[in-house]
N, C-alpha and C. Protein backbone atom coordinates (compact mmCIF):
# COMPACT_ATOMS: atom_id res chain seq x y z
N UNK A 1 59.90 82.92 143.26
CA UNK A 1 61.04 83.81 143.35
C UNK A 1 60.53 85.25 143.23
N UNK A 2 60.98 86.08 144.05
CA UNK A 2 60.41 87.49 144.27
C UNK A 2 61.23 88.32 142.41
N UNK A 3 60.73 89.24 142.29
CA UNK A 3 60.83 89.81 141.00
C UNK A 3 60.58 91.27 141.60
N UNK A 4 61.81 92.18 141.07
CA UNK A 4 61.39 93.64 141.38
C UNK A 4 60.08 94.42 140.68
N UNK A 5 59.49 94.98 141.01
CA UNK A 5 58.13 95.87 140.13
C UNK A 5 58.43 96.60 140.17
N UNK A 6 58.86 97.57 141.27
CA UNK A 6 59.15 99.01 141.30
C UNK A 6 60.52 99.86 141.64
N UNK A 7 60.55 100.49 140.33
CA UNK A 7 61.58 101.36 139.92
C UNK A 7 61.79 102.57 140.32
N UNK A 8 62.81 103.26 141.15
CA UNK A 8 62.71 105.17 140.96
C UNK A 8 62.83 105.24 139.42
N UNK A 9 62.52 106.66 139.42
CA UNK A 9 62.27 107.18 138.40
C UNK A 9 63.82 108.06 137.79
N UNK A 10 64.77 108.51 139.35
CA UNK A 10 65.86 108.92 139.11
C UNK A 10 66.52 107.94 139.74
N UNK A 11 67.54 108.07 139.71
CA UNK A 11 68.80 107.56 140.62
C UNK A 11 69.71 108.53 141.30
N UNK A 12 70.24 108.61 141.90
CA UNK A 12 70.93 109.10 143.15
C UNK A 12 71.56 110.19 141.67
N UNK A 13 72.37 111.18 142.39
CA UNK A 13 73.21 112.04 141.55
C UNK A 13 74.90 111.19 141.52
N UNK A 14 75.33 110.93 142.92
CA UNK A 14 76.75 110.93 143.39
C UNK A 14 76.45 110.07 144.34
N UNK A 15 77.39 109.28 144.96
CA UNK A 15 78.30 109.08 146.03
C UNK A 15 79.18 110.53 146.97
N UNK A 16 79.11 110.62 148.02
CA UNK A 16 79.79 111.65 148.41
C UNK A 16 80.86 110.66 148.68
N UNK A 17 82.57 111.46 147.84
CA UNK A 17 83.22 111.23 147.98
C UNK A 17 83.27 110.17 146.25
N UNK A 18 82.53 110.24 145.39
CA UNK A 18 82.68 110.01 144.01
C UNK A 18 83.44 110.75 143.34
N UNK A 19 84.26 110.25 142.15
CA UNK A 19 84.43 111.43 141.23
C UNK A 19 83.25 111.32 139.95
N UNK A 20 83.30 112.74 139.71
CA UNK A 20 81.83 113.15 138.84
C UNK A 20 82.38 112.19 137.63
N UNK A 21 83.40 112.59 136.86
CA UNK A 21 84.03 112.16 135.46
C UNK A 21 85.28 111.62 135.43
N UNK A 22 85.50 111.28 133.94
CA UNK A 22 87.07 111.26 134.00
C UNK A 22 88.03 112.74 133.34
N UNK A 23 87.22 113.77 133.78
CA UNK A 23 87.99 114.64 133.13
C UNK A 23 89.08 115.26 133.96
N UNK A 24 90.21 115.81 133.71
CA UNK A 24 91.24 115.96 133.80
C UNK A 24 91.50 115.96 135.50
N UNK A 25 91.83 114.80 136.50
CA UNK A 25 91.99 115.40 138.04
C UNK A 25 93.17 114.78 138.24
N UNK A 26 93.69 115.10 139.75
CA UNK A 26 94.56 114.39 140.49
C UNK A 26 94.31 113.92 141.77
N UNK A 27 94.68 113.01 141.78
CA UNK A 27 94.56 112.39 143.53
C UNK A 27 95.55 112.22 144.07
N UNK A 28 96.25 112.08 145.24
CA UNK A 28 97.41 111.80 146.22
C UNK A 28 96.85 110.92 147.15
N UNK A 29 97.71 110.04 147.32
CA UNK A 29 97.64 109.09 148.72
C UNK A 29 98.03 109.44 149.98
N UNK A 30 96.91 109.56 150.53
CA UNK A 30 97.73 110.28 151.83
C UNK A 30 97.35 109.37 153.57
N UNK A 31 97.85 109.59 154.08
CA UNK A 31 97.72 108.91 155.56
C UNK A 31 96.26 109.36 156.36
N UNK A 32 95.78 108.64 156.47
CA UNK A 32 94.53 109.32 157.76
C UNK A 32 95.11 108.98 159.05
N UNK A 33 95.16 110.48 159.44
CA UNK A 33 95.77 110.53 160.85
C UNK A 33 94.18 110.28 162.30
N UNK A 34 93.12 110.57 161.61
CA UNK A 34 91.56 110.78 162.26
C UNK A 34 91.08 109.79 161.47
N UNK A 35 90.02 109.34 161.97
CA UNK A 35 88.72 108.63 161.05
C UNK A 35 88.63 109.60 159.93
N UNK A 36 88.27 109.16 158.55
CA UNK A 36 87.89 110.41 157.85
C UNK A 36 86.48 109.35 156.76
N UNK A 37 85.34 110.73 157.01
CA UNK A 37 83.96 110.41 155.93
C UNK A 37 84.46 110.88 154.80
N UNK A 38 84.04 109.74 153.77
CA UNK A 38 84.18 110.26 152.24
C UNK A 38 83.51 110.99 152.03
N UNK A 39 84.04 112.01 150.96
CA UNK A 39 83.61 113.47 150.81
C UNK A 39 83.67 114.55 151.90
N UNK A 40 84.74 113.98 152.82
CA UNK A 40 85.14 115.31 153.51
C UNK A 40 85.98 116.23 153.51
N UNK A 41 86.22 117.73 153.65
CA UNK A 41 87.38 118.15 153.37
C UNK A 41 88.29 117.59 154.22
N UNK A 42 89.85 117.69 153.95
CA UNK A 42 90.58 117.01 154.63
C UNK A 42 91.69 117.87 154.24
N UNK A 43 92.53 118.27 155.73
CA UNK A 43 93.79 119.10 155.79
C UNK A 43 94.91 118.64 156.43
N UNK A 44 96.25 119.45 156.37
CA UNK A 44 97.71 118.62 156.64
C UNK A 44 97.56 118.08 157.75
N UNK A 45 97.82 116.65 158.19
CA UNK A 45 97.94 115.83 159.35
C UNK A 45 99.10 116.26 160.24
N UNK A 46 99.44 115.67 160.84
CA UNK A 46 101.04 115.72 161.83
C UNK A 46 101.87 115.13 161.01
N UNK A 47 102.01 114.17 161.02
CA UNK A 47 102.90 113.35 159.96
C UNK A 47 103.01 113.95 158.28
N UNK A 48 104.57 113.72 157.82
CA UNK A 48 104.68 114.44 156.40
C UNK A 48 103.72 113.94 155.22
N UNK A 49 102.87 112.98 155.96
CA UNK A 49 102.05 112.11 154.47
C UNK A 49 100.60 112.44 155.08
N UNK A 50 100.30 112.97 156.29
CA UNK A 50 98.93 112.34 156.86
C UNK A 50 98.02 113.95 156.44
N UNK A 51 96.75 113.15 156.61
CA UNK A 51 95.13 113.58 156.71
C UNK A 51 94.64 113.98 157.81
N UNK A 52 93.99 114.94 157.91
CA UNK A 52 93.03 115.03 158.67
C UNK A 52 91.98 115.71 158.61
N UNK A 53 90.96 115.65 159.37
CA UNK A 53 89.67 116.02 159.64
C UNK A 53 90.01 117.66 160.29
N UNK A 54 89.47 118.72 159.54
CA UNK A 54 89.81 120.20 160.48
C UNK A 54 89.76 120.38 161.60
N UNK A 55 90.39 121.18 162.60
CA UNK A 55 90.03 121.30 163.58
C UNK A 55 90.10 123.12 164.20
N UNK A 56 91.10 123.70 162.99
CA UNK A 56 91.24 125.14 163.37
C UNK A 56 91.20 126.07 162.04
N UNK A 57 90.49 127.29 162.20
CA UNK A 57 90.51 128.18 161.09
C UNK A 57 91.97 128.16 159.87
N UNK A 58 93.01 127.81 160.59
CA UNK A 58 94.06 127.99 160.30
C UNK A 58 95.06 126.55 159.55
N UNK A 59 94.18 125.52 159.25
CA UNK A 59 94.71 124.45 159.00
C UNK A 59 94.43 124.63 157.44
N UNK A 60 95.72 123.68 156.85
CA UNK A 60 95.64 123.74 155.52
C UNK A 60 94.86 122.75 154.89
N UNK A 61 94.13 123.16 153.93
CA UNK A 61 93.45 122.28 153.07
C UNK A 61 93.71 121.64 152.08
N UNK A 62 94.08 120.60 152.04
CA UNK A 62 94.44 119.63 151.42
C UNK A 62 93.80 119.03 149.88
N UNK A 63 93.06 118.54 150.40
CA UNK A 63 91.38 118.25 149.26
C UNK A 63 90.34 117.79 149.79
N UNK A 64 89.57 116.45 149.39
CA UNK A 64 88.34 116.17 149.06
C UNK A 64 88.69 114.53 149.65
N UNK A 65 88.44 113.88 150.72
CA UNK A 65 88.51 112.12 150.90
C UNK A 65 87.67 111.95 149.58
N UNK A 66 88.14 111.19 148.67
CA UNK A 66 87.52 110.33 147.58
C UNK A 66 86.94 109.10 148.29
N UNK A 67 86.00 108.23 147.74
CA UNK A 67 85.37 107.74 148.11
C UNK A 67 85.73 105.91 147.36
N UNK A 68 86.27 104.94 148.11
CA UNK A 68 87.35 103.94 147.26
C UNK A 68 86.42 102.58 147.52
N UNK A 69 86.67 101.66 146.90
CA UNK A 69 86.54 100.32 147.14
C UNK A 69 87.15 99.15 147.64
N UNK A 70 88.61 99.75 147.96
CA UNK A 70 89.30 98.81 148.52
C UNK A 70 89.59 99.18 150.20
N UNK A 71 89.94 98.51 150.80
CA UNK A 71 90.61 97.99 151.93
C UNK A 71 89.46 97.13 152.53
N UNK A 72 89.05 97.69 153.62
CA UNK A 72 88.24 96.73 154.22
C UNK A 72 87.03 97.00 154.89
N UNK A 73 85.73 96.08 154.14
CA UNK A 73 84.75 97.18 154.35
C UNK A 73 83.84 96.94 156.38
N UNK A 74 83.19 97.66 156.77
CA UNK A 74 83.23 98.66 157.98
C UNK A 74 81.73 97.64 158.10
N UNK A 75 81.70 96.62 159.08
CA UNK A 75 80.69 96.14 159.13
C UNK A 75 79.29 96.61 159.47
N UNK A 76 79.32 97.86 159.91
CA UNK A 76 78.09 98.94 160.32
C UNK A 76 77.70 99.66 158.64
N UNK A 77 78.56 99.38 157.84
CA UNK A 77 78.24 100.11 156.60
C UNK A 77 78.61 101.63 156.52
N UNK A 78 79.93 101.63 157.49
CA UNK A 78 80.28 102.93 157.47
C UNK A 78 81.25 103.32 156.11
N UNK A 79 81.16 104.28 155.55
CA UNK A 79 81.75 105.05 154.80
C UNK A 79 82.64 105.93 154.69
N UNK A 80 84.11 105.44 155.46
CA UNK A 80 85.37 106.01 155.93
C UNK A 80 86.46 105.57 155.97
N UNK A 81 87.30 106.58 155.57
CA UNK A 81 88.63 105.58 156.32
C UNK A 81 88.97 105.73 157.76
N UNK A 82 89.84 104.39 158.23
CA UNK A 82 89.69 104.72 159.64
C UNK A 82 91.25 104.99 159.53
N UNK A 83 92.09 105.13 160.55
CA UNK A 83 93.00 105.87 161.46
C UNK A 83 94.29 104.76 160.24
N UNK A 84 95.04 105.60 160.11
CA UNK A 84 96.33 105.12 159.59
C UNK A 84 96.00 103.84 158.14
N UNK A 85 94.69 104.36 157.47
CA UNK A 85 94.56 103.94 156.59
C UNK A 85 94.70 104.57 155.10
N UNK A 86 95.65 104.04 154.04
CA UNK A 86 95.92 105.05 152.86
C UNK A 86 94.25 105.54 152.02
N UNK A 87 94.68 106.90 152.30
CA UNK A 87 93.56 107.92 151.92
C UNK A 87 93.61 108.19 150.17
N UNK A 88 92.58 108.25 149.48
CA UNK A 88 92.72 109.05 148.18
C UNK A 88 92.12 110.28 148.75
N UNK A 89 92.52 111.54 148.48
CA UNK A 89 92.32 112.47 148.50
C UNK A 89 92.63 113.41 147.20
N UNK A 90 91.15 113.97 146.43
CA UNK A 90 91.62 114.50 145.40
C UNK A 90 91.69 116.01 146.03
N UNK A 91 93.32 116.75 144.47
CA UNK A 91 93.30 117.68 145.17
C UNK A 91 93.06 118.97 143.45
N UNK A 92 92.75 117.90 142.84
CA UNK A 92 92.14 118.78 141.01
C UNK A 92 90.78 118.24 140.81
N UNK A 93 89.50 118.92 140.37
CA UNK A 93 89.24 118.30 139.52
C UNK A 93 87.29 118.04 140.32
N UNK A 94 86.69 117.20 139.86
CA UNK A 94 85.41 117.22 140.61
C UNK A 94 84.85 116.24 141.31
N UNK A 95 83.95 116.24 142.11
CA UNK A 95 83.60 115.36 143.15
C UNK A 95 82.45 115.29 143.49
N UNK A 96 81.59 114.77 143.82
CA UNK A 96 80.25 114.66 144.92
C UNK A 96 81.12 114.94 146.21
N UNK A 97 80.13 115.45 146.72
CA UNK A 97 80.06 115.89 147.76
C UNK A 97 78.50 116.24 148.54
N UNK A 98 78.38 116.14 149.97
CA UNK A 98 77.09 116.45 150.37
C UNK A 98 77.30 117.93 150.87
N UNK A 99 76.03 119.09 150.13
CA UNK A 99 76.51 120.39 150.38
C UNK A 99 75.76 121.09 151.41
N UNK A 100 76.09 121.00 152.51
CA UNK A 100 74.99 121.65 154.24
C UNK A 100 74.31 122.87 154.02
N UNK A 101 74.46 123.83 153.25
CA UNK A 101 73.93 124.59 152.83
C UNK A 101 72.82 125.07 152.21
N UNK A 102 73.13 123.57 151.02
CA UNK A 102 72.60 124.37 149.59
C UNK A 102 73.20 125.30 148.55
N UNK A 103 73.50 125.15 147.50
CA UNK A 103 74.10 126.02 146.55
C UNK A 103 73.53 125.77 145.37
N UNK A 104 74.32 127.15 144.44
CA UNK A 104 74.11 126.84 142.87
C UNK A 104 75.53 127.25 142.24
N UNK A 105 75.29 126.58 141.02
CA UNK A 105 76.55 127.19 140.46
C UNK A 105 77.19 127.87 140.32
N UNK A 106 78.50 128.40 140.63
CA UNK A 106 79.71 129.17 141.06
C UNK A 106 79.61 129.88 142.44
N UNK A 107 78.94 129.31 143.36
CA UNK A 107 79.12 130.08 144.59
C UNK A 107 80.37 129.27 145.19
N UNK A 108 80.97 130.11 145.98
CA UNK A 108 82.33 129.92 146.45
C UNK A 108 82.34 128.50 147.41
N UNK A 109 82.81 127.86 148.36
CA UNK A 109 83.14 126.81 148.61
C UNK A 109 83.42 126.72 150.08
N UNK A 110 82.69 126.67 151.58
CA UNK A 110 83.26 126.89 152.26
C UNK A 110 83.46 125.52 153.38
N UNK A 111 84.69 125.08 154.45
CA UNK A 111 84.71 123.90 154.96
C UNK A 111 84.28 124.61 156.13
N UNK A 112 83.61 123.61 156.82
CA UNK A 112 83.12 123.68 158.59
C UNK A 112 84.34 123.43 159.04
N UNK A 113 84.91 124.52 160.11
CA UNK A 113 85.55 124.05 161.30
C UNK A 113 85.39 124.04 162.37
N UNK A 114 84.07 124.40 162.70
CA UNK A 114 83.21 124.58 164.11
C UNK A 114 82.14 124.47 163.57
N UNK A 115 81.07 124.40 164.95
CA UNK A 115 79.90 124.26 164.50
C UNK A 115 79.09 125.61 164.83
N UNK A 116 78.32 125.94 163.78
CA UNK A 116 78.03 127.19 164.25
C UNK A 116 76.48 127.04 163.16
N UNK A 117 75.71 128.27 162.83
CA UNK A 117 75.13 128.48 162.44
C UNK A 117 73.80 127.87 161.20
N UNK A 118 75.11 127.65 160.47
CA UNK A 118 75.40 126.79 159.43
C UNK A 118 75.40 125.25 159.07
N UNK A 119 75.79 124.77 160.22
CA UNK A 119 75.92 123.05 160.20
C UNK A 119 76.57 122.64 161.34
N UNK A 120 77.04 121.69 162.05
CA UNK A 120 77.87 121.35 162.56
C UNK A 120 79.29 119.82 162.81
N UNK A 121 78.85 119.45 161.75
CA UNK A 121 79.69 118.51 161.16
C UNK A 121 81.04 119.04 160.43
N UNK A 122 81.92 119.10 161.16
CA UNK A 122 83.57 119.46 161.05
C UNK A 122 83.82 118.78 159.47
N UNK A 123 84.15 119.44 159.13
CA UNK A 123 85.02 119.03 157.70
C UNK A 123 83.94 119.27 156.35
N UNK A 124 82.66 119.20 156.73
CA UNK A 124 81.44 119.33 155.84
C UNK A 124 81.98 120.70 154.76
N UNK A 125 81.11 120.86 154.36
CA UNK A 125 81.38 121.68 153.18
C UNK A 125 79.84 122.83 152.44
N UNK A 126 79.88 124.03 152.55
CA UNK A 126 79.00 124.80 152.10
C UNK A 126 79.46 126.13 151.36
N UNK A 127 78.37 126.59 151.45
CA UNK A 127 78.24 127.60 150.48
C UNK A 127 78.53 129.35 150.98
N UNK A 128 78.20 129.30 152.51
CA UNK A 128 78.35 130.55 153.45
C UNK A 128 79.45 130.32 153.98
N UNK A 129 80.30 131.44 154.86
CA UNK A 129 81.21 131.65 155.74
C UNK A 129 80.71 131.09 157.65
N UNK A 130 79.30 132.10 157.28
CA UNK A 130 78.91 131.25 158.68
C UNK A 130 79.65 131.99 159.53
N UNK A 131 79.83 133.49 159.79
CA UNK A 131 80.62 134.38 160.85
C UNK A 131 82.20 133.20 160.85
N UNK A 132 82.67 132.89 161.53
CA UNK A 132 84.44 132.43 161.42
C UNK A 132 84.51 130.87 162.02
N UNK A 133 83.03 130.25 161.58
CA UNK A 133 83.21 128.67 161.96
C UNK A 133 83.31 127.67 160.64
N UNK A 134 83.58 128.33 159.27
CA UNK A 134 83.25 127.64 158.10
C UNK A 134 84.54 128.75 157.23
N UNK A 135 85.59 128.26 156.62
CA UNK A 135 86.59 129.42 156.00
C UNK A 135 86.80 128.77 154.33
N UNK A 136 86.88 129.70 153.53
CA UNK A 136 86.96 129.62 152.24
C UNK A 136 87.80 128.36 151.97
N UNK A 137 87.41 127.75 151.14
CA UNK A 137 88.46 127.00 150.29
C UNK A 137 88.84 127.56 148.67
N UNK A 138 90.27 127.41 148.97
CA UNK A 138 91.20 128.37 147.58
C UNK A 138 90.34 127.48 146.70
N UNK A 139 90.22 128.12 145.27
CA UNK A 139 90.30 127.62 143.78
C UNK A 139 88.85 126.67 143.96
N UNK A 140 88.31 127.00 144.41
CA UNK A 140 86.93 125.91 144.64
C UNK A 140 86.01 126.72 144.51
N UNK A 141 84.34 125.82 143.65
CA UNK A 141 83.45 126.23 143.31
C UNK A 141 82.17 125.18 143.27
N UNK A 142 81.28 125.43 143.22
CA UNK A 142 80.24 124.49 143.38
C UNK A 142 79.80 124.89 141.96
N UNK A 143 79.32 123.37 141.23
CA UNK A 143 79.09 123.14 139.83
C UNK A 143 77.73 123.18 139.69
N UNK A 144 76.58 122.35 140.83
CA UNK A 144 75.41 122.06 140.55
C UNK A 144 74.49 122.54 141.80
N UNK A 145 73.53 123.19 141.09
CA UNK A 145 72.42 123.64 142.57
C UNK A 145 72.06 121.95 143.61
N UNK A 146 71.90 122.68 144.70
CA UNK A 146 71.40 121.55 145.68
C UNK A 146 70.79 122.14 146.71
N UNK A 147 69.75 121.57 147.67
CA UNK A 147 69.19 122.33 148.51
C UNK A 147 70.09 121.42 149.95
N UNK A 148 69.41 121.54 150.57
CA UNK A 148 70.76 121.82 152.33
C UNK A 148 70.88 120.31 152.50
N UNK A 149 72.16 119.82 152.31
CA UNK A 149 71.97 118.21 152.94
C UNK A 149 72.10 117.57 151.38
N UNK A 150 71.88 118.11 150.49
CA UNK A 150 71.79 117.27 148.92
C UNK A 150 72.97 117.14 148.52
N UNK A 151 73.27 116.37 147.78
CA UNK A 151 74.25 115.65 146.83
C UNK A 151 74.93 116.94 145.78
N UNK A 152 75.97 117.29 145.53
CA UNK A 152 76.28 118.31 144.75
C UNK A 152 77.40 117.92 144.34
N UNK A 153 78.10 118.52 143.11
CA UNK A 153 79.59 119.34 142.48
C UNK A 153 79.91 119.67 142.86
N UNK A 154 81.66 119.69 143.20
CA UNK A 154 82.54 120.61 143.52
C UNK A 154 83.58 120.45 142.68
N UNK A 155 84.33 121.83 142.19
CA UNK A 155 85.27 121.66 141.67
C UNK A 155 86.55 122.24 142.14
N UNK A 156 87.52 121.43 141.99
CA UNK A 156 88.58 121.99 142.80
C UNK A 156 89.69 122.33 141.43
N UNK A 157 90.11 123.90 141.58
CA UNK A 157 91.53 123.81 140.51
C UNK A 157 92.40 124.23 140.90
């Protein structure tokens, strides 16, 4: 019988689309109107309940796809909800997230809505503006340094 020998030395930080703790958050259930990756930002859908994936400077931001264990898992090992499936989306509180950038603590919070400079994965999340393809998110801050593509904090209040 095979027996493991070798150990990392760390373990991962997060799940994108984890929550960090149990300290004080909120989540809402909301509709995915798009496919949506955990740990993406996610703004008002069409429908009065739904999600979506950004698509314009001007869309509202909602929160954070949390990252769940139930419904039904994605035989490719994908990590999403798909289309008209109930979303957790937190909209207090902290998260993993993967940060395209790179950051450190308290730099501001910004979502991709184009691809530009910066990244090009819609809904992603960094640290620059990126000229007008990446726009602030209110009350948000990044908790933990990460370099471009790494596992990070976000806090939303």
């Amino acid at each position: 019988m095979p027996v493991q020998t070798d150990y990392a030395l760390y373990t991962e930080r997060g799940f994108k689309g984890q929550l960090v703790d149990e300290e004080l958050h909120n989540v809402t259930t909301k509709i995915a109107d798009v496919v949506i990756p955990y740990g993406t930002a996610v703004v008002r859908g069409a429908a009065d309940n739904g999600v979506k994936i950004v698509t314009a400077n001007t869309d509202e931001f909602v929160g954070i796809a949390l990252r769940t264990l139930s419904g039904s898992p994605e035989s490719d090992g994908a990590e999403q909800y798909e289309v008209q499936e109930s979303t957790n989306v937190l909209d207090f509180g902290k998260v993993y997230v993967s940060c395209e950038s790179g950051c450190v603590p308290g730099d501001k919070v910004y979502m991709r809505v184009s691809s530009g400079d910066g990244g090009s994965v819609i809904g992603a999340l960094g640290n620059t503006a990126d000229g007008d393809t990446a726009v602030l998110v209110p009350n948000a801050t990044w908790e933990t340094t990460a370099t471009v593509g790494a596992t990070a904090v976000v806090k939303l209040r």
